[in-house]
N, C-alpha and C. Protein backbone atom coordinates (compact mmCIF):
# COMPACT_ATOMS: atom_id res chain seq x y z
N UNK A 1 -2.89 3.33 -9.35
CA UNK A 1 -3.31 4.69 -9.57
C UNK A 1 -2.42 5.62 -8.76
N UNK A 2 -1.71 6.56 -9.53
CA UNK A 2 -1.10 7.40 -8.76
C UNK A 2 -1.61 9.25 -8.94
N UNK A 3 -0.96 9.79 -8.15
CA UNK A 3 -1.54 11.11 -8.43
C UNK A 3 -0.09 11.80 -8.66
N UNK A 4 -0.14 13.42 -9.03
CA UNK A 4 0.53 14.19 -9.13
C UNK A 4 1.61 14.38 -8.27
N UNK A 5 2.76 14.22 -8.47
CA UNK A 5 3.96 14.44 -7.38
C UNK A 5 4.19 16.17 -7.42
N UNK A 6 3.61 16.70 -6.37
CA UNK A 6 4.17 18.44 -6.43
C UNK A 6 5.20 18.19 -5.51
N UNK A 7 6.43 19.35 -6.16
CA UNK A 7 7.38 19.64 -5.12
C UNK A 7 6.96 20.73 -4.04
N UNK A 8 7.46 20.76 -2.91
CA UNK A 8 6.68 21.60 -1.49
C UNK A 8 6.62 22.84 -1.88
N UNK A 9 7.46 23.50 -2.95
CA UNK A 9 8.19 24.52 -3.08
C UNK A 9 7.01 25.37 -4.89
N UNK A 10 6.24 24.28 -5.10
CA UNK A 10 5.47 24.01 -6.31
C UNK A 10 4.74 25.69 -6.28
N UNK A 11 4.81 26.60 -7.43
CA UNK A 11 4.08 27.45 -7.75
C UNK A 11 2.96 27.44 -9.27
N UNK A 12 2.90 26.87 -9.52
CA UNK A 12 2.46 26.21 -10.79
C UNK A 12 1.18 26.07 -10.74
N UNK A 13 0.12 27.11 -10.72
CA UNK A 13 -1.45 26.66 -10.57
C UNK A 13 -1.94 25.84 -11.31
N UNK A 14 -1.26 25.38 -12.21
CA UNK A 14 -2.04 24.24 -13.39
C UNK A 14 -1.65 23.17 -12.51
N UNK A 15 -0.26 23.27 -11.92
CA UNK A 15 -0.03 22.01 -11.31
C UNK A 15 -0.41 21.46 -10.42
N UNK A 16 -0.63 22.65 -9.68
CA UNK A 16 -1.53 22.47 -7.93
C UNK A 16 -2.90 22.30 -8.25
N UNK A 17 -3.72 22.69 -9.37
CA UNK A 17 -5.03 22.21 -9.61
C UNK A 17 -4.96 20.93 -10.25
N UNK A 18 -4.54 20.68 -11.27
CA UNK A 18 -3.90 19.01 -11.70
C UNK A 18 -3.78 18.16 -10.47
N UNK A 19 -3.28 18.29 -9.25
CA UNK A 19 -3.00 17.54 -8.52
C UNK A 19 -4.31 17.54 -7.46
N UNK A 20 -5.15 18.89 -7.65
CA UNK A 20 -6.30 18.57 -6.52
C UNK A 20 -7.50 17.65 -7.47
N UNK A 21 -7.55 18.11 -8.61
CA UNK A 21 -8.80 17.56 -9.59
C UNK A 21 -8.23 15.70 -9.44
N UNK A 22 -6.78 15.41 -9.50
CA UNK A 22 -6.76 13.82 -9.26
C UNK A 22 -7.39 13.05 -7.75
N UNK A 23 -6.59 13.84 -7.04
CA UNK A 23 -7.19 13.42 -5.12
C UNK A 23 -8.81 13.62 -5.75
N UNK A 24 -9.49 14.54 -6.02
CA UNK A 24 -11.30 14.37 -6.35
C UNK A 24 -11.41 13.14 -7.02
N UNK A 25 -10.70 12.78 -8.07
CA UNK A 25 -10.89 11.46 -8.74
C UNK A 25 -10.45 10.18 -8.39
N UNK A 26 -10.04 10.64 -7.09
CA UNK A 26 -9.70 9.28 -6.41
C UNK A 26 -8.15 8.62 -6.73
N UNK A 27 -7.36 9.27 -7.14
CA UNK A 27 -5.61 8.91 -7.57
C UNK A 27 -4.99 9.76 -6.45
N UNK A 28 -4.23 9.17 -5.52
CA UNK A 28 -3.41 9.27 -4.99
C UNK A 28 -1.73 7.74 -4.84
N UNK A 29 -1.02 8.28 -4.47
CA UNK A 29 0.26 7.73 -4.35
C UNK A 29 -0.04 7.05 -2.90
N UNK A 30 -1.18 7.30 -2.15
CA UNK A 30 -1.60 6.04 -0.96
C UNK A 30 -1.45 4.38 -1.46
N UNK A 31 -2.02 4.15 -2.38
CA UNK A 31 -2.42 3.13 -2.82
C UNK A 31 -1.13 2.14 -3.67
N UNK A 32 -1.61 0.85 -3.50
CA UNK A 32 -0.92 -0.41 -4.27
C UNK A 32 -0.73 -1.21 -4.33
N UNK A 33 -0.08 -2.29 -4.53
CA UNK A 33 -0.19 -3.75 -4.45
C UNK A 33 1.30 -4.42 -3.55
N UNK A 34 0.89 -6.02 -3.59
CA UNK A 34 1.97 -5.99 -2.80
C UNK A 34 1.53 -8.04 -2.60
N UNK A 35 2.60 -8.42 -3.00
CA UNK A 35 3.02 -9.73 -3.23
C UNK A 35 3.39 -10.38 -1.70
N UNK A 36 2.52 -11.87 -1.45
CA UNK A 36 3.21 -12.05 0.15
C UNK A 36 4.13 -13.40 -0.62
N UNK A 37 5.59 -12.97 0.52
CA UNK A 37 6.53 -13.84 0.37
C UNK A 37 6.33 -14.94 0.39
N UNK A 38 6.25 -16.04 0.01
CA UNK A 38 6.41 -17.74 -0.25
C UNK A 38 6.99 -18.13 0.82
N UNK A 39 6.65 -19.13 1.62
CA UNK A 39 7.56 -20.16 2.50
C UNK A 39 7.75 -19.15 3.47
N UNK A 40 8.04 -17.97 4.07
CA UNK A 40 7.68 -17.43 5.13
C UNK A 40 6.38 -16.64 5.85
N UNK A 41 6.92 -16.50 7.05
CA UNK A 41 5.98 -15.49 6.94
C UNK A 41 5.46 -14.23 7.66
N UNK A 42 6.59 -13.08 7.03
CA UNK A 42 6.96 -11.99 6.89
C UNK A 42 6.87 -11.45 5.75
N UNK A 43 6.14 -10.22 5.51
CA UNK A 43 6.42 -9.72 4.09
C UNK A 43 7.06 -8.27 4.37
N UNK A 44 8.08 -7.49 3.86
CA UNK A 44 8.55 -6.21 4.48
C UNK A 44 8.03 -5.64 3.07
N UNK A 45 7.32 -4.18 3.14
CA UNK A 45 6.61 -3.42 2.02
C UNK A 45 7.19 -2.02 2.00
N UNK A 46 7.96 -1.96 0.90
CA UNK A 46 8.25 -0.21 0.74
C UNK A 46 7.29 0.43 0.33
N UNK A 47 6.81 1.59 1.52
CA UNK A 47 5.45 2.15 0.93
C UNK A 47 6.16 4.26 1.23
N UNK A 48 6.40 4.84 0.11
CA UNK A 48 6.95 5.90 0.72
C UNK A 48 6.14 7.12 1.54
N UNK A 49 5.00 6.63 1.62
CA UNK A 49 3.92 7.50 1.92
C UNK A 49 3.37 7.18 3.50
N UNK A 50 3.92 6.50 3.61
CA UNK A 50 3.62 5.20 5.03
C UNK A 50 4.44 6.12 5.97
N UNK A 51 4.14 6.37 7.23
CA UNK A 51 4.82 6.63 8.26
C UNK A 51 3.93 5.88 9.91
N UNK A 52 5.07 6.33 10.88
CA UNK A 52 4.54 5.35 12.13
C UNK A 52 3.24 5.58 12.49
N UNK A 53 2.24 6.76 11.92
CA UNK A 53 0.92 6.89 12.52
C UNK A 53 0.14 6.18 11.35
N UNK A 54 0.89 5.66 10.17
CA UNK A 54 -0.17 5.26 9.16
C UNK A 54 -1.47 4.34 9.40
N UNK A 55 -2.28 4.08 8.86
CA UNK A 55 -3.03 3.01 8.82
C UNK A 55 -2.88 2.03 7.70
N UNK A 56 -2.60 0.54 7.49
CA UNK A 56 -2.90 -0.09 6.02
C UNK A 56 -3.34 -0.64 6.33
N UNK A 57 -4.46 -0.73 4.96
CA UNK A 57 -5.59 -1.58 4.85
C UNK A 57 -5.10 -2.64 3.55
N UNK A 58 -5.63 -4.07 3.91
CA UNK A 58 -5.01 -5.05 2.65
C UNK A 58 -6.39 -5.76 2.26
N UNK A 59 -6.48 -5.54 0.86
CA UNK A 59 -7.84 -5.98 0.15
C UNK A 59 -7.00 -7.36 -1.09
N UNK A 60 -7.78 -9.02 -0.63
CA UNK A 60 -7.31 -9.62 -1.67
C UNK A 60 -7.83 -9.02 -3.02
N UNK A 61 -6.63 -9.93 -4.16
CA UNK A 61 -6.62 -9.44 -4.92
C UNK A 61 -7.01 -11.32 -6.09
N UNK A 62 -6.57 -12.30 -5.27
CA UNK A 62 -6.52 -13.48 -5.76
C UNK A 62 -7.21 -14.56 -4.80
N UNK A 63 -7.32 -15.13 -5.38
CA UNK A 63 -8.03 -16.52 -4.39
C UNK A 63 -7.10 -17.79 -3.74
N UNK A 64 -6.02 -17.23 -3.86
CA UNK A 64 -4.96 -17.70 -2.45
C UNK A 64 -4.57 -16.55 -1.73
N UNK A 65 -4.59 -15.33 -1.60
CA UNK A 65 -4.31 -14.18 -0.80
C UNK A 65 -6.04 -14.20 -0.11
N UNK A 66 -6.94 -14.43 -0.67
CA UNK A 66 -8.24 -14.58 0.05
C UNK A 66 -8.80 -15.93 0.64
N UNK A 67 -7.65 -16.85 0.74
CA UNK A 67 -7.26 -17.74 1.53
C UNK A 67 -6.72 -17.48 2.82
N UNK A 68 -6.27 -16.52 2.47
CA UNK A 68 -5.04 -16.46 3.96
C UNK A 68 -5.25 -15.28 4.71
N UNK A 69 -6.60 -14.48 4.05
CA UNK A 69 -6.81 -13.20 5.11
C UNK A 69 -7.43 -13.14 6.11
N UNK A 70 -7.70 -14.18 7.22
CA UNK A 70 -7.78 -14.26 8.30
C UNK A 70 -6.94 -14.46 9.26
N UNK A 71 -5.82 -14.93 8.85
CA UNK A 71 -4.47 -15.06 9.43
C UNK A 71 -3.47 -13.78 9.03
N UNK A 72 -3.72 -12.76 7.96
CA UNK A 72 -2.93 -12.30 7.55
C UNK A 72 -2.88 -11.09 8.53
N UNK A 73 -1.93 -9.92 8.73
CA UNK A 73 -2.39 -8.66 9.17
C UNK A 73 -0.77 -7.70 9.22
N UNK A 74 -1.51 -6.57 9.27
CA UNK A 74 -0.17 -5.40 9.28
C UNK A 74 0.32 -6.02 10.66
N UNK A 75 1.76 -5.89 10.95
CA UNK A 75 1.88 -6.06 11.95
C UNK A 75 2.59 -5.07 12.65
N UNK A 76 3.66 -4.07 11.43
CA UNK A 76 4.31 -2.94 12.19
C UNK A 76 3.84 -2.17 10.92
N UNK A 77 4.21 -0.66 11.39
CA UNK A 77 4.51 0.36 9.88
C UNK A 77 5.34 1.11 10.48
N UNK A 78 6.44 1.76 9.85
CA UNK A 78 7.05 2.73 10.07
C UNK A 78 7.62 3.78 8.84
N UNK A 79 8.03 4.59 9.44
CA UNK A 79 7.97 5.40 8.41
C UNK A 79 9.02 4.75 6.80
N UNK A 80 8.11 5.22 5.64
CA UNK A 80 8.71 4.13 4.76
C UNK A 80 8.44 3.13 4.85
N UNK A 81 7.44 1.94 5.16
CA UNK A 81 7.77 0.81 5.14
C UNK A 81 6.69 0.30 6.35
N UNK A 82 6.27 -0.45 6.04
CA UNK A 82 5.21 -1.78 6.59
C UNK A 82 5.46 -3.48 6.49
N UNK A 83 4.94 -3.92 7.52
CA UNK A 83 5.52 -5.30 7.58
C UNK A 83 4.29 -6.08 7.56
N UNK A 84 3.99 -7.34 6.80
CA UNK A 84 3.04 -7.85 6.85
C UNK A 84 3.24 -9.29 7.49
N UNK A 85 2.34 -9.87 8.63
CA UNK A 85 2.68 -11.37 8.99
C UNK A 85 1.63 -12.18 8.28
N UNK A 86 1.93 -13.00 8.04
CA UNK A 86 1.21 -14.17 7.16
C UNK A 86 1.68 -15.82 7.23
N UNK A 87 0.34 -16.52 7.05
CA UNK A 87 0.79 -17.59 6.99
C UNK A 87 2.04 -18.19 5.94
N UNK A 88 2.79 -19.07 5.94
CA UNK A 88 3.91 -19.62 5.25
C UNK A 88 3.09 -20.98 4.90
N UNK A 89 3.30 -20.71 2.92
CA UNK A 89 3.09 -21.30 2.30
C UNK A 89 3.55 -21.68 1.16
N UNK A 90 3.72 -22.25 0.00
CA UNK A 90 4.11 -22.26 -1.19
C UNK A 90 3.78 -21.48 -2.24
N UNK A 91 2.35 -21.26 -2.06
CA UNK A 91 1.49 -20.26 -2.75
C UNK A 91 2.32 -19.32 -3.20
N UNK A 92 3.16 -18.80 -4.59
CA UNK A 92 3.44 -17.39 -4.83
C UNK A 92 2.39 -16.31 -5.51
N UNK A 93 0.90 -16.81 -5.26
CA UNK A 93 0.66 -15.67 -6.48
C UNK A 93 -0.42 -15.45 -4.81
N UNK A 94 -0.09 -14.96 -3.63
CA UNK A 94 -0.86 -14.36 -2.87
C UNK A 94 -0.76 -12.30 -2.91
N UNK A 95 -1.50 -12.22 -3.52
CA UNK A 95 -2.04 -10.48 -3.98
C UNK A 95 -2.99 -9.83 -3.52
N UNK A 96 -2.05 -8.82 -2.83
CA UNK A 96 -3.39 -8.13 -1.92
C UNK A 96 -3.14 -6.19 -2.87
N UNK A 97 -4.13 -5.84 -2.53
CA UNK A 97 -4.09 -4.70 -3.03
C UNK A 97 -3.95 -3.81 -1.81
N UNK A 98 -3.37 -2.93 -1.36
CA UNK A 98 -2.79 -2.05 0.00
C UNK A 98 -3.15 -0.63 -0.09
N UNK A 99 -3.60 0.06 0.99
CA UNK A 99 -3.91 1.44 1.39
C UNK A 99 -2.76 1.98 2.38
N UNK A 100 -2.07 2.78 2.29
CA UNK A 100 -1.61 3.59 3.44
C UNK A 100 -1.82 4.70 3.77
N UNK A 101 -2.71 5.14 4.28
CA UNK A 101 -3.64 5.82 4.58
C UNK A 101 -2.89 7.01 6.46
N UNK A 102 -2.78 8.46 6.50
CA UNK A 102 -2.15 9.14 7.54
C UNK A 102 -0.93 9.17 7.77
């Protein structure tokens, strides 16, 4: 789910209301998914909304990613980009669904 991309510079009241009526409906560009790497265990996540104060939250999405979410966790974020540590396994279909949230 994504929401409306306004430019900063945006005068467009259809557009700036278009984009508040989505945030009410719950679509924002916070949100998404995100595949953990196989055989290691590091996952690096391009999130463009992500910066160093962010918060992410990781919700499985499969029943080998909800295998491994007790071991799993954010471990850095910076701006652009989050790193996930996880157990190393063979498993490729581990799917978490991701928040970056501040």
């Amino acid at each position: 789910m994504s929401g409306v991309n306004l430019h900063l510079n945006e005068k467009d009241p259809v557009q700036q209301n278009r984009a508040i009526r989505d945030l009410f409906a719950g679509r924002s560009n916070a949100a998404g998914t995100v595949t953990l790497t196989a055989n290691t265990t590091t996952t690096a996540v391009n999130a463009l909304n992500c910066s160093a104060g962010s918060k992410v939250f990781l919700f499985p999405r499969t029943a080998n990613a909800a295998a491994v979410v007790a071991s799993t966790y954010v471990a850095t974020v910076a701006s652009g980009t989050f790193t996930i540590t996880h157990p190393s396994n063979a498993n490729a279909d581990k799917n978490f669904f991701c928040v970056c949230l501040g």
